[in-house]
C-alpha atoms as a PDB file:
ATOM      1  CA  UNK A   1     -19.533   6.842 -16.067  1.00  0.00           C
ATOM      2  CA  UNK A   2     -16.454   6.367 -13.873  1.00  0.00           C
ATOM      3  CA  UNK A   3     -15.868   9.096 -11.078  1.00  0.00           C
ATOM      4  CA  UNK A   4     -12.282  10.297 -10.014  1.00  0.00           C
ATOM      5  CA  UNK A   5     -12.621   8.101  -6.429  1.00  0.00           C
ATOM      6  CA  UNK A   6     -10.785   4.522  -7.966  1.00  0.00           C
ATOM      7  CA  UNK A   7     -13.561   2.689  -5.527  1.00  0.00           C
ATOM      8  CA  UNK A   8     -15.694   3.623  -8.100  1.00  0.00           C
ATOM      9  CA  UNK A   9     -14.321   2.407 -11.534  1.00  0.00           C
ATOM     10  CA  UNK A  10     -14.066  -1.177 -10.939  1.00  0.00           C
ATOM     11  CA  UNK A  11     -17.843  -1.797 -10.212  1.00  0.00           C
ATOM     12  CA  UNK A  12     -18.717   0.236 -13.153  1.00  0.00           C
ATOM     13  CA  UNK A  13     -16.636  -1.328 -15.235  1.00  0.00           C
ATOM     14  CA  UNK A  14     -18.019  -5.298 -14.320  1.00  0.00           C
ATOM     15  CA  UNK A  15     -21.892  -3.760 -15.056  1.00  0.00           C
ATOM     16  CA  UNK A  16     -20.803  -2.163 -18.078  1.00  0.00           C
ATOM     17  CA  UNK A  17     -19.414  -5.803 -18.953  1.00  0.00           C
ATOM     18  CA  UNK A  18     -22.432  -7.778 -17.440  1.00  0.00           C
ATOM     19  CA  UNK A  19     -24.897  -5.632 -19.138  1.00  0.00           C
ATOM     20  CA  UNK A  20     -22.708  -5.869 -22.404  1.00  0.00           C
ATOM     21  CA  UNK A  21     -22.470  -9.817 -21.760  1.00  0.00           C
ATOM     22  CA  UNK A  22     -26.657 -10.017 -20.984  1.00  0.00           C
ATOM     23  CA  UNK A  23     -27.544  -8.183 -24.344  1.00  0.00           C
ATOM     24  CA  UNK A  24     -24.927 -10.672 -26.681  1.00  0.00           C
ATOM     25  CA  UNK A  25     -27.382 -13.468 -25.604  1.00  0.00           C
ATOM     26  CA  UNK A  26     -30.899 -11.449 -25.984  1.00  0.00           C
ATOM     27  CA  UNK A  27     -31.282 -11.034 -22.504  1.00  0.00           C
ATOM     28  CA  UNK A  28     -34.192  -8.985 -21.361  1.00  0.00           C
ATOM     29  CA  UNK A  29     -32.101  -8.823 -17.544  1.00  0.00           C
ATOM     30  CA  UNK A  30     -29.560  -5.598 -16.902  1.00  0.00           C
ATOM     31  CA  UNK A  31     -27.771  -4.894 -13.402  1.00  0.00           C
ATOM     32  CA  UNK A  32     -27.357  -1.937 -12.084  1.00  0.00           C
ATOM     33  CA  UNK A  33     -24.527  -0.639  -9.453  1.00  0.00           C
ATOM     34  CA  UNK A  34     -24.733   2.071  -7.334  1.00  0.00           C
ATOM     35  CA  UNK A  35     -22.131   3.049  -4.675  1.00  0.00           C
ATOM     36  CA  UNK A  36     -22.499   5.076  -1.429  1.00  0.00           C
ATOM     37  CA  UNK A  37     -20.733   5.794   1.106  1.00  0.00           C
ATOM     38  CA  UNK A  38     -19.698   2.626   3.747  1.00  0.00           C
ATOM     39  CA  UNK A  39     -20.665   4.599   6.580  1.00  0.00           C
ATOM     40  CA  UNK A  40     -23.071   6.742   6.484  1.00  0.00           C
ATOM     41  CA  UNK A  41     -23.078   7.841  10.236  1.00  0.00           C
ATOM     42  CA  UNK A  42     -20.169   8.889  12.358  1.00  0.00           C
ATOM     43  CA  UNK A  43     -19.499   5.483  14.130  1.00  0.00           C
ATOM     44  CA  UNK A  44     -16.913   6.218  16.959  1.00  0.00           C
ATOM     45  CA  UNK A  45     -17.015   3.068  18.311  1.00  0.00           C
ATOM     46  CA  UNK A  46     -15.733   1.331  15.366  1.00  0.00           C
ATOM     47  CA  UNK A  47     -13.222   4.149  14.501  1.00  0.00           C
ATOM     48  CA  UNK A  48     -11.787   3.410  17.895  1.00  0.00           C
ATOM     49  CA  UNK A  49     -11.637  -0.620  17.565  1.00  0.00           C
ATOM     50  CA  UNK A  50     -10.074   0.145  13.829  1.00  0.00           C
ATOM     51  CA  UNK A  51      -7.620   2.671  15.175  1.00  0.00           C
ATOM     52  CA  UNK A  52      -6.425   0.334  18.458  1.00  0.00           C
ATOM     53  CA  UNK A  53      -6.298  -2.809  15.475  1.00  0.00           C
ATOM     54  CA  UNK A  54      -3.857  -0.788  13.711  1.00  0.00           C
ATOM     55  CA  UNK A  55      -1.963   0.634  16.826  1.00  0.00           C
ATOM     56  CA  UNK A  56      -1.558  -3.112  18.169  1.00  0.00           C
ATOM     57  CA  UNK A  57      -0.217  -4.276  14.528  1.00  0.00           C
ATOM     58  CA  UNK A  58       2.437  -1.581  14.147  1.00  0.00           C
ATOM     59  CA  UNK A  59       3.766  -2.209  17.494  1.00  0.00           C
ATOM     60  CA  UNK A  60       4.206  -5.940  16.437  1.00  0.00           C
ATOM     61  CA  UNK A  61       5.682  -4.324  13.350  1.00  0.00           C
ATOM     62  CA  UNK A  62       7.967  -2.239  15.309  1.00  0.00           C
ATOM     63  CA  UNK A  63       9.232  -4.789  17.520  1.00  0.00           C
ATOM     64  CA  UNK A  64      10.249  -7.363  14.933  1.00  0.00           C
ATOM     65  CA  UNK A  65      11.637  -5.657  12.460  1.00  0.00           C
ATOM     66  CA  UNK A  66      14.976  -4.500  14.267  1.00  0.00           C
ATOM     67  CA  UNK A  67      15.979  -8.168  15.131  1.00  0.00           C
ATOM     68  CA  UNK A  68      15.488  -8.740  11.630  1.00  0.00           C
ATOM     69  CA  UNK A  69      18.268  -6.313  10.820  1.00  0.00           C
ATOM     70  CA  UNK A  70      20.658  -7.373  12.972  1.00  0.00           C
ATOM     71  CA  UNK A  71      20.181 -10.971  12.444  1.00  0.00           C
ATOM     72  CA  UNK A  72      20.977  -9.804   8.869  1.00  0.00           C
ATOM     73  CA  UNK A  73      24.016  -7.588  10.249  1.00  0.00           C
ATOM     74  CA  UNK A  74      25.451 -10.801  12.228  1.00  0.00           C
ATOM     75  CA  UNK A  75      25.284 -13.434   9.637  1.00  0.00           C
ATOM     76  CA  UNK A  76      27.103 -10.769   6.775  1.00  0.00           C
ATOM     77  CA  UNK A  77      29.926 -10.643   9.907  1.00  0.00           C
ATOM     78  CA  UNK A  78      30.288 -14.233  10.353  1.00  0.00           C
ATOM     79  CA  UNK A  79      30.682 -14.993   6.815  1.00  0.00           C
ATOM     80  CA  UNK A  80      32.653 -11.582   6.197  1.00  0.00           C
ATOM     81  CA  UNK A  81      30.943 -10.460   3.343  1.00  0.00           C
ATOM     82  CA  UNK A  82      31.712  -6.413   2.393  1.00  0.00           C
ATOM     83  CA  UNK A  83      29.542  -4.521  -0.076  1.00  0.00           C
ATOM     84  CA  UNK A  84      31.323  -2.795  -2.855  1.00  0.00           C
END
């Protein structure tokens, strides 16, 4: 029922327990889930808006995480704290 990809198991697992739920109260209903691919055709486009999203985050990332450190760094000299 549940294929190796993880996307998979989740949605099989909530119709397994809808249908499961449905027949406890005589329900003539079922659901059914299929999954397919989120893009079927090659969009470049997107792939390029996705990949500059990304690019633009990390370089936020990038550039706040070393003041971060030394901010850390300073306030361990001021109080002059030493690690065992």
């Amino acid at each position: 029922m549940c294929s190796p990809e993880p996307i998979n198991c989740f949605p099989m697992l909530v119709n397994i327990l809808s249908n499961t739920f449905l027949r406890l109260f005589n329900s003539t209903a079922r659901f059914r889930v299929w999954s397919e691919l989120f893009y079927a055709a090659e969009n470049t486009e997107l792939k390029k808006y996705i990949f500059f999203g990304l690019f633009t985050y990390l370089l936020v990332l990038a550039a706040g995480l070393p003041p971060l450190f030394a901010m850390s760094n300073v306030e361990d000299y001021k109080v002059k704290s030493t690690s065992c």
